[in-house]
PDB file of N, CA and C in Angstrom:
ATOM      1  N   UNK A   1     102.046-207.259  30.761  1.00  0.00           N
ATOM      2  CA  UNK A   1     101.099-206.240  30.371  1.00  0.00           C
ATOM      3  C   UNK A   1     101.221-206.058  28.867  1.00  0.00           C
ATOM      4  N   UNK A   2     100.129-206.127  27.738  1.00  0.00           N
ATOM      5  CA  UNK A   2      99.932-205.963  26.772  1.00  0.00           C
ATOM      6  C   UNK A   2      98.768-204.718  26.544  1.00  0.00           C
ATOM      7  N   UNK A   3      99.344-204.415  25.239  1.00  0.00           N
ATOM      8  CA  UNK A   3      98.615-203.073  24.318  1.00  0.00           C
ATOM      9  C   UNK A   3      98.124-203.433  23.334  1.00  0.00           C
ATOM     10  N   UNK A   4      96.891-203.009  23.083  1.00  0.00           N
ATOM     11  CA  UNK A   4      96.240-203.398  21.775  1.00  0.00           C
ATOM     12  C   UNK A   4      95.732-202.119  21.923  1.00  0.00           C
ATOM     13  N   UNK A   5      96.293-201.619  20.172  1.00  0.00           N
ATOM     14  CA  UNK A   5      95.926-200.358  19.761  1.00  0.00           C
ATOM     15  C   UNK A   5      94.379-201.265  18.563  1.00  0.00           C
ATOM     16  N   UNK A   6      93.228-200.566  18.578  1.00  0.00           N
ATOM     17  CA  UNK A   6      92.425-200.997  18.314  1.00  0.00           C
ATOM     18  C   UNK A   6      91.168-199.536  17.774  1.00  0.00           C
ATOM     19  N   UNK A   7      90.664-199.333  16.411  1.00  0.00           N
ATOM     20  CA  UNK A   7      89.647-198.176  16.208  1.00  0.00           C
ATOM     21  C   UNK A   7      88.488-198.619  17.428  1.00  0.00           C
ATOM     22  N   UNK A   8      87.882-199.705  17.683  1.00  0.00           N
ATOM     23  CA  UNK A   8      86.821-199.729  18.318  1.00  0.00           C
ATOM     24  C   UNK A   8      86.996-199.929  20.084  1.00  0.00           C
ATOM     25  N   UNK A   9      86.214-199.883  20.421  1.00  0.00           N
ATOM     26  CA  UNK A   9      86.030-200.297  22.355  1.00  0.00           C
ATOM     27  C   UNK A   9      86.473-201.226  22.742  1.00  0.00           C
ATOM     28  N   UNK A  10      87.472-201.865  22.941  1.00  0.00           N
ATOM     29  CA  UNK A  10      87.691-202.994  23.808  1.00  0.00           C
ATOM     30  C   UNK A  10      86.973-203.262  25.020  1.00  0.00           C
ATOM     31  N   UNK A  11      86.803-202.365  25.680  1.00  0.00           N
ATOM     32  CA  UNK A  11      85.950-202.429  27.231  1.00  0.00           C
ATOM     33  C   UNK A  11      84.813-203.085  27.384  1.00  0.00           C
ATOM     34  N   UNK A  12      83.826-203.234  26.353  1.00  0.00           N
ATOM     35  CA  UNK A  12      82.793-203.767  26.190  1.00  0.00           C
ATOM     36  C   UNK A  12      83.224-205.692  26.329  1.00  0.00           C
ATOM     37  N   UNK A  13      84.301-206.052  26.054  1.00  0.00           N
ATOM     38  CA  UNK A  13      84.385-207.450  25.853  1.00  0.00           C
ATOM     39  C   UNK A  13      85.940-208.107  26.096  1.00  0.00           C
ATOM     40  N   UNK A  14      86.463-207.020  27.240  1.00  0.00           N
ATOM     41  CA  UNK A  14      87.810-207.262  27.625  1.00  0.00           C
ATOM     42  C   UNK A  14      87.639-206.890  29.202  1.00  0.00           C
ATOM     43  N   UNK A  15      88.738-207.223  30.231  1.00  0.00           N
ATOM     44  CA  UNK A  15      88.778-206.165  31.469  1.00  0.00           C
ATOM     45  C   UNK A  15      90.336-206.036  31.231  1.00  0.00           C
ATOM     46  N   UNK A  16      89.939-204.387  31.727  1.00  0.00           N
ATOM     47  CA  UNK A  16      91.102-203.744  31.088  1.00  0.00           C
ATOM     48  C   UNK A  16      90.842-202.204  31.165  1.00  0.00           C
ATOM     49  N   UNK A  17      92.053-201.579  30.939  1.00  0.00           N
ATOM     50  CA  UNK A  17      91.651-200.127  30.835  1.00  0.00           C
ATOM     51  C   UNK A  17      92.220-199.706  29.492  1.00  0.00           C
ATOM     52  N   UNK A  18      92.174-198.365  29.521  1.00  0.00           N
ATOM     53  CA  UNK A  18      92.767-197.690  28.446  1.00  0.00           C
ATOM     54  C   UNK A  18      93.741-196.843  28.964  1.00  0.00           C
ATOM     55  N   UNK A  19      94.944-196.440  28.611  1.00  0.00           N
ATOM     56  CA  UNK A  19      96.060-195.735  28.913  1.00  0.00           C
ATOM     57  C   UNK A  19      96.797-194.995  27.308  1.00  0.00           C
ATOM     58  N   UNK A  20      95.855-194.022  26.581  1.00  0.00           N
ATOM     59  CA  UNK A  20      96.393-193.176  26.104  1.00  0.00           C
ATOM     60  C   UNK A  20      95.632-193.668  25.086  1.00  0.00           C
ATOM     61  N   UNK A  21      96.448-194.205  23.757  1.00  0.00           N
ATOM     62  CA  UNK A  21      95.258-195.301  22.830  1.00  0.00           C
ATOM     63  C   UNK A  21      95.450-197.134  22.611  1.00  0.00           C
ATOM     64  N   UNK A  22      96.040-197.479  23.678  1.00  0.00           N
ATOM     65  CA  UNK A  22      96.095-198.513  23.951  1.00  0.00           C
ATOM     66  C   UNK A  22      95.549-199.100  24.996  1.00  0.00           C
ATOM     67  N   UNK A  23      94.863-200.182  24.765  1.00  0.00           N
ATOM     68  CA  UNK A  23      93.569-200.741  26.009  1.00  0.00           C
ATOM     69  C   UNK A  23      94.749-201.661  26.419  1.00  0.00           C
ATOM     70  N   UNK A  24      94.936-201.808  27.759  1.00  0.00           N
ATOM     71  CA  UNK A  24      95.903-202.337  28.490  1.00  0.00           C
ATOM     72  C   UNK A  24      95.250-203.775  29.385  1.00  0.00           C
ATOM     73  N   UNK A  25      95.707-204.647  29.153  1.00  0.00           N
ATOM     74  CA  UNK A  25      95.437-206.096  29.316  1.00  0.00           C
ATOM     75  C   UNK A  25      97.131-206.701  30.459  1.00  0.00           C
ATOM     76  N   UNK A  26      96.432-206.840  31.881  1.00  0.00           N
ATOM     77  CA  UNK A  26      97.575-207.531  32.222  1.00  0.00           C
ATOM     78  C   UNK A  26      97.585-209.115  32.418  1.00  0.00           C
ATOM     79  N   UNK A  27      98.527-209.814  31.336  1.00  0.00           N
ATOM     80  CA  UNK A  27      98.300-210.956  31.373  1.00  0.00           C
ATOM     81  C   UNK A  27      98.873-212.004  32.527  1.00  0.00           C
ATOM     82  N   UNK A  28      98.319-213.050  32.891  1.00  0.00           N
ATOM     83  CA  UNK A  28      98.861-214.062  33.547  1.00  0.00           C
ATOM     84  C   UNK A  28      99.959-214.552  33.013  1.00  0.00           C
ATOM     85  N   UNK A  29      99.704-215.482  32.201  1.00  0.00           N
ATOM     86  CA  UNK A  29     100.743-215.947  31.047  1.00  0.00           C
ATOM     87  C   UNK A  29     100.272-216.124  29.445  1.00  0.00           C
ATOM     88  N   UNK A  30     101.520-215.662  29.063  1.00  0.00           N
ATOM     89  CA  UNK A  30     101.571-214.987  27.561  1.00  0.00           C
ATOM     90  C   UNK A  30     101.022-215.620  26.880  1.00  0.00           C
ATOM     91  N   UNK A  31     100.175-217.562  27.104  1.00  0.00           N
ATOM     92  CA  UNK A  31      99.712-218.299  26.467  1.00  0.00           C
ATOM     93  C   UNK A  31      98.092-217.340  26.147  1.00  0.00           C
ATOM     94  N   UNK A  32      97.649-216.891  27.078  1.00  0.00           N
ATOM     95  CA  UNK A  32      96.512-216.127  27.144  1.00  0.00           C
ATOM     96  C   UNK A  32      96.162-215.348  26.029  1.00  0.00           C
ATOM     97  N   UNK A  33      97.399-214.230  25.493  1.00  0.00           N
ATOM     98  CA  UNK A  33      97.388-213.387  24.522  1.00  0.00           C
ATOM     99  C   UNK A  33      96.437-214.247  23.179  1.00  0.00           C
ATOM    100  N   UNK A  34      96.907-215.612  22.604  1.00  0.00           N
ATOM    101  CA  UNK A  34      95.960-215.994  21.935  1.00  0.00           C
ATOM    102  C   UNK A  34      94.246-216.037  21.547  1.00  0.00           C
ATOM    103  N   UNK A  35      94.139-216.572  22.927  1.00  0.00           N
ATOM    104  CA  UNK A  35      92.064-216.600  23.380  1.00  0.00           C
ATOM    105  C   UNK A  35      91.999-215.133  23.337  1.00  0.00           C
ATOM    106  N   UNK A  36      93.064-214.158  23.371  1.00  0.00           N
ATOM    107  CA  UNK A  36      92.057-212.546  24.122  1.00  0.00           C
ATOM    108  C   UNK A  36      91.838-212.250  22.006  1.00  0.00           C
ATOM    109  N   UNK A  37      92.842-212.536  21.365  1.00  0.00           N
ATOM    110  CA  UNK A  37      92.871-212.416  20.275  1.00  0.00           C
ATOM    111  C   UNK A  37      91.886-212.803  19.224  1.00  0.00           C
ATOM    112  N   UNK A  38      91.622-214.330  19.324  1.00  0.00           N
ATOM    113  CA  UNK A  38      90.577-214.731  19.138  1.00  0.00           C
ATOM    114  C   UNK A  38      89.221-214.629  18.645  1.00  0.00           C
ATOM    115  N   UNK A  39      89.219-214.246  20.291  1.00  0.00           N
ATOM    116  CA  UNK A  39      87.774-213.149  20.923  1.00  0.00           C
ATOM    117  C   UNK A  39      87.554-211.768  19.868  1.00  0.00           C
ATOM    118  N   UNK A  40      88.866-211.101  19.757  1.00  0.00           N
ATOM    119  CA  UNK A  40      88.758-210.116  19.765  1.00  0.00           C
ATOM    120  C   UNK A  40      87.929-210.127  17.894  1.00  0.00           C
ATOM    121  N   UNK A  41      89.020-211.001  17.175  1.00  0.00           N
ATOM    122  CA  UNK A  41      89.080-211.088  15.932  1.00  0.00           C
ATOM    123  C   UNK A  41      87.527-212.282  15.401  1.00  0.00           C
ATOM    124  N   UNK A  42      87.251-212.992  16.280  1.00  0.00           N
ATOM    125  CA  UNK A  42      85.476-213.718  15.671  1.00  0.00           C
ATOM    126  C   UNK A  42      84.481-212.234  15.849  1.00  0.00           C
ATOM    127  N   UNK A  43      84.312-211.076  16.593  1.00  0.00           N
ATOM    128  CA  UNK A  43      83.759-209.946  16.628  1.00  0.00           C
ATOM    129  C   UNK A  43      84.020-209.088  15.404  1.00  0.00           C
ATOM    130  N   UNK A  44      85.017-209.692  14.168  1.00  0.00           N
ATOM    131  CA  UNK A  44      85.446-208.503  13.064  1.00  0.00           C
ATOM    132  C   UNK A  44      85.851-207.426  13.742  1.00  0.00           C
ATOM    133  N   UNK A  45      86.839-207.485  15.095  1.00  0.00           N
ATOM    134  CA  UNK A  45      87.155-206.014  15.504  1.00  0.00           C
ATOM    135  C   UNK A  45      88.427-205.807  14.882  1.00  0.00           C
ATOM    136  N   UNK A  46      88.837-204.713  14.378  1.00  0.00           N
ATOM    137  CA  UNK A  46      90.405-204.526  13.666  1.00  0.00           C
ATOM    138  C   UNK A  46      91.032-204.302  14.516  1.00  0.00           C
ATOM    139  N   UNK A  47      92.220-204.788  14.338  1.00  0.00           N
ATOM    140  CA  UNK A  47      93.634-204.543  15.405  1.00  0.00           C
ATOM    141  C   UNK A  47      94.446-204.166  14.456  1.00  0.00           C
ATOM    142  N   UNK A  48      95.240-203.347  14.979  1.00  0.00           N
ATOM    143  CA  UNK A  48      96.257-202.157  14.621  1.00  0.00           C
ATOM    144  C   UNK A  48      97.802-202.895  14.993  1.00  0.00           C
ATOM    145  N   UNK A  49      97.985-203.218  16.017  1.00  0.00           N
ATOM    146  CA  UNK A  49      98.823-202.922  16.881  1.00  0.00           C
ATOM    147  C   UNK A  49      98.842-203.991  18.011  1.00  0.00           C
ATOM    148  N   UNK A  50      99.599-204.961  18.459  1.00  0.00           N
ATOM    149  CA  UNK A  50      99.922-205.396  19.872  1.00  0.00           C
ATOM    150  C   UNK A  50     101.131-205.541  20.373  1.00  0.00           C
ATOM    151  N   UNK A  51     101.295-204.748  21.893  1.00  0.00           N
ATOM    152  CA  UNK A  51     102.606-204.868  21.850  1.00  0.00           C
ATOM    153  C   UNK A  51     102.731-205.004  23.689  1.00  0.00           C
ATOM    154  N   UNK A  52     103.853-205.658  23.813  1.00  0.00           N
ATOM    155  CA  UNK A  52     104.100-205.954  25.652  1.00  0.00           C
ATOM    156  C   UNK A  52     104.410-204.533  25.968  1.00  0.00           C
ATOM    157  N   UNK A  53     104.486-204.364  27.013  1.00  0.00           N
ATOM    158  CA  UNK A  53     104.559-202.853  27.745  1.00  0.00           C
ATOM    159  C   UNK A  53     104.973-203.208  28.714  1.00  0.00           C
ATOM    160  N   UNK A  54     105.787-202.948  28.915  1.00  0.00           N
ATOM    161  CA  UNK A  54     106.451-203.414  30.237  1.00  0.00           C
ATOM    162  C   UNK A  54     106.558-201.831  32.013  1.00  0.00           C
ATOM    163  N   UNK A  55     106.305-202.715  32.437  1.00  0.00           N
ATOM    164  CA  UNK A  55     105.741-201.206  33.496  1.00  0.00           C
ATOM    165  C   UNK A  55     107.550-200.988  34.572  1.00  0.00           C
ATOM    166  N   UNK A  56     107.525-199.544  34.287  1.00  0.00           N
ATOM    167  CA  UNK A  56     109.265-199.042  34.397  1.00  0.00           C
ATOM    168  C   UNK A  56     109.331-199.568  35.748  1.00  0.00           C
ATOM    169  N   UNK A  57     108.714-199.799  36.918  1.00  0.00           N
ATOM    170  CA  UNK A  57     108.755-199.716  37.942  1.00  0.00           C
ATOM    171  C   UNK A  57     109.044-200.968  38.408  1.00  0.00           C
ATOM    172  N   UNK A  58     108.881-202.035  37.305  1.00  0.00           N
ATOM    173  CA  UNK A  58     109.781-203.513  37.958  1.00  0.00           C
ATOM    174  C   UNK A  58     110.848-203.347  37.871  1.00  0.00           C
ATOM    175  N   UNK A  59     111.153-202.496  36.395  1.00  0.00           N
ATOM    176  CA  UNK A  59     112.762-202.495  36.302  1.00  0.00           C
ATOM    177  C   UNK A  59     113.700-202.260  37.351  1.00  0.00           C
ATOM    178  N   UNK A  60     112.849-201.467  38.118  1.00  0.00           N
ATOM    179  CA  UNK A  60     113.792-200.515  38.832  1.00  0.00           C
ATOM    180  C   UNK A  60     114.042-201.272  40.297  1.00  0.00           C
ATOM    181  N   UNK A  61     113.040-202.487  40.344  1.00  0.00           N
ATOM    182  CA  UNK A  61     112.679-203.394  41.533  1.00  0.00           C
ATOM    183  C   UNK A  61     113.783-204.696  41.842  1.00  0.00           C
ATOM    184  N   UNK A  62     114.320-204.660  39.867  1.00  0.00           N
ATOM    185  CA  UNK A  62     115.179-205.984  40.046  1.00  0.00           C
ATOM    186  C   UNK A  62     116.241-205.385  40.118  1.00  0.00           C
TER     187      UNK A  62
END
């Protein structure tokens, strides 16, 4: 699971939600993060911020 803190909408050209001010992207594999980037950056959208997020509830699984 990745965060991209971002001024504009991701939703329009991602699937994904938003969780606070980070649009939340859960990836397959991390090779992916590139193309979503890409995408994001041929649109002139500014990125702030990307960061893994890791969800507490695997931790607690392993």
């Amino acid at each position: 699971m990745i965060g991209i803190r971002s001024p504009q909408n991701l939703s329009d050209i991602l699937d994904g939600y938003y969780e606070g001010e980070y649009f939340m992207i859960k990836l397959n594999d991390p090779s992916e993060l590139n193309n979503i980037l890409k995408r994001i950056l041929e649109r002139g959208i500014v990125v702030y911020e990307v960061k893994e997020l890791k969800n507490p509830l695997e931790d607690l699984l392993r």
